[in-house]
Protein backbone atom coordinates (compact mmCIF):
# COMPACT_ATOMS: atom_id res chain seq x y z
CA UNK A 1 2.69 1.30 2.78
CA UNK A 2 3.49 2.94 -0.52
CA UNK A 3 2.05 5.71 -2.52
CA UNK A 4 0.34 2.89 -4.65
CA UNK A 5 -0.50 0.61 -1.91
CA UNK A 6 -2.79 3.76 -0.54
CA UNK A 7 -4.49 4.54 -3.78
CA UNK A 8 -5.70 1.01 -4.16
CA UNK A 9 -6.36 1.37 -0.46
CA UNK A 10 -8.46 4.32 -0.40
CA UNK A 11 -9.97 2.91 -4.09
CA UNK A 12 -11.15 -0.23 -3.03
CA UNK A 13 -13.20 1.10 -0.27
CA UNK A 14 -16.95 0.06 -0.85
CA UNK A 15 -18.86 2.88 -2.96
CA UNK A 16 -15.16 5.00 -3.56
CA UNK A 17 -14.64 7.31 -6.74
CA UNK A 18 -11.52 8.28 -7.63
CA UNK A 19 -11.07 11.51 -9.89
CA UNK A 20 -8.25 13.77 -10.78
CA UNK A 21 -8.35 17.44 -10.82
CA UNK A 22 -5.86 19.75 -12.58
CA UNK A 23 -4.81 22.99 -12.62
CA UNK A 24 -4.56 25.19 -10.45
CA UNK A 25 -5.49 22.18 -7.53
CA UNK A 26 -3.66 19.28 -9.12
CA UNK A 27 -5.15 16.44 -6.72
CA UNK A 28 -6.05 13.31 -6.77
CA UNK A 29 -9.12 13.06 -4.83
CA UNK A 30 -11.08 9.82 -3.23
CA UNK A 31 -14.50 10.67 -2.26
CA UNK A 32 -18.02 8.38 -1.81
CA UNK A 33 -21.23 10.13 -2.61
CA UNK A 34 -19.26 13.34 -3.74
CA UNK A 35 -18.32 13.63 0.15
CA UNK A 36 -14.50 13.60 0.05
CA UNK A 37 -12.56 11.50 2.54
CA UNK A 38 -8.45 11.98 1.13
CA UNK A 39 -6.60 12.96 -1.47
CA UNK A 40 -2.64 13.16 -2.86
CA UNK A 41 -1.48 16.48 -3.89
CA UNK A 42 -0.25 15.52 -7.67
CA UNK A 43 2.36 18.41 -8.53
CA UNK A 44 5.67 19.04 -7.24
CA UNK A 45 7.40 19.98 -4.61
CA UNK A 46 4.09 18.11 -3.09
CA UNK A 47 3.79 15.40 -4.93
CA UNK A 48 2.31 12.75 -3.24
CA UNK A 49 1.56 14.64 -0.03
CA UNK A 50 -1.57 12.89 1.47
CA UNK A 51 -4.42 14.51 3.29
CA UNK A 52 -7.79 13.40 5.06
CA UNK A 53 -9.82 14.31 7.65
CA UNK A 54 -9.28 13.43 11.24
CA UNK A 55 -11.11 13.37 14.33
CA UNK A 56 -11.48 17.04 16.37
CA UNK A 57 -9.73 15.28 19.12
CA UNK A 58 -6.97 13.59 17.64
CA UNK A 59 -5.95 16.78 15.32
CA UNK A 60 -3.57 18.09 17.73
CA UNK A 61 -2.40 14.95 18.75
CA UNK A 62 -1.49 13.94 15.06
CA UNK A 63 -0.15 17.45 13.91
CA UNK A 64 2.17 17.43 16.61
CA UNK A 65 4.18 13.98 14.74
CA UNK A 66 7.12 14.90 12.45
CA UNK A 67 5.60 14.85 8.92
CA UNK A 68 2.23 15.27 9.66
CA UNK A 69 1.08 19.26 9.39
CA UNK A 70 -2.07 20.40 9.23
CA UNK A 71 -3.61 20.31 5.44
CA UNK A 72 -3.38 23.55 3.54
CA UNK A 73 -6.92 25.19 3.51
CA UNK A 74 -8.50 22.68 5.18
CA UNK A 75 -6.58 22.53 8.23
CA UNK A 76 -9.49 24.60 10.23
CA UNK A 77 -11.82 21.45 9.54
CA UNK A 78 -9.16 19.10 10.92
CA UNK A 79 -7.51 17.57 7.62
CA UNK A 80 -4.21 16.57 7.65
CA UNK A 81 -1.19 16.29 5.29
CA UNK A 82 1.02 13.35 6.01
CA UNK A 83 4.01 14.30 4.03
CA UNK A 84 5.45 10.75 3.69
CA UNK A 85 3.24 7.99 3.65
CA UNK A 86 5.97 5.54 3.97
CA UNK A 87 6.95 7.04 7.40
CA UNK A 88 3.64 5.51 9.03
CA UNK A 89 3.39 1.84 10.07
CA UNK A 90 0.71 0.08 7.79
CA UNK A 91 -2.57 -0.25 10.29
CA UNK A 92 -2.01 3.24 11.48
CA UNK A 93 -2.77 4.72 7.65
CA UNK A 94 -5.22 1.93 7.66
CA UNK A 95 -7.14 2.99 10.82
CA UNK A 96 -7.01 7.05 10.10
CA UNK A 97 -8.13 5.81 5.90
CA UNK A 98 -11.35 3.84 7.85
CA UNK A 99 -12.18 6.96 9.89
CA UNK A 100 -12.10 9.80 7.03
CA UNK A 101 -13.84 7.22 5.19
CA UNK A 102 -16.48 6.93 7.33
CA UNK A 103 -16.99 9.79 8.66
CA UNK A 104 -17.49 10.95 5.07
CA UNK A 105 -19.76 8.09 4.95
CA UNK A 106 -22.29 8.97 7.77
CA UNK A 107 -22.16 12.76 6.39
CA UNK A 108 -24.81 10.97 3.48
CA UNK A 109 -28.34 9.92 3.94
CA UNK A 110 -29.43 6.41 4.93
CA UNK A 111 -30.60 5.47 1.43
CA UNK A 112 -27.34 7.05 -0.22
CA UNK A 113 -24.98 4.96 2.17
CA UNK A 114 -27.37 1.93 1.29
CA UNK A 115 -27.34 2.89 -2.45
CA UNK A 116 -23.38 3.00 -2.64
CA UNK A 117 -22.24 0.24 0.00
CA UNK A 118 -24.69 -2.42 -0.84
């Protein structure tokens, strides 16, 4: 999966908002109910650097891949970078998108989740 491929991803989730930020963060940031689930680092060198947040028990696991570090700042609450998207087979992006997502998700009350998923 390309950089693209992910945004529409991570875009067409049910109740996603996409916004940019700029200076000094320069992200690109997907997030439902103003509860953030990813986001692509937009300026170089990182450009298109993803991160999201994974499971406590799988941090280690995933940080310990080549090209996946621990995300900058948010690394203590388990967020990842994965510096090359391309690098990870399809339904393993897919599966760690899902889990950020909804994990974000269940971090908003009943009538919020309701409001924003249908």
């Amino acid at each position: 999966m390309n950089v693209e491929q992910l945004k529409a991803l991570c875009a067409g989730l049910p109740g996603a908002e996409c916004r940019a930020h700029g200076a000094p963060a320069n992200i690109l940031v997907y997030a439902i109910g103003g509860k953030r689930f990813a986001h692509f680092k937009t300026s170089d060198p990182e450009r298109w650097r993803f991160s999201l947040k994974v499971a406590d028990e799988r941090f280690l696991e995933l940080t310990d891949v080549p090209g996946i570090k621990p995300a900058r700042w948010l690394g203590r609450y388990h967020w990842i970078t994965i510096v090359d998207v391309r690098r990870l087979p399809d339904a393993h992006l897919r599966e760690l998108v899902d889990w950020s997502y909804r994990k974000a998700l269940a971090g908003l009350s009943k009538a919020r989740r309701a409001q924003l998923t249908g």
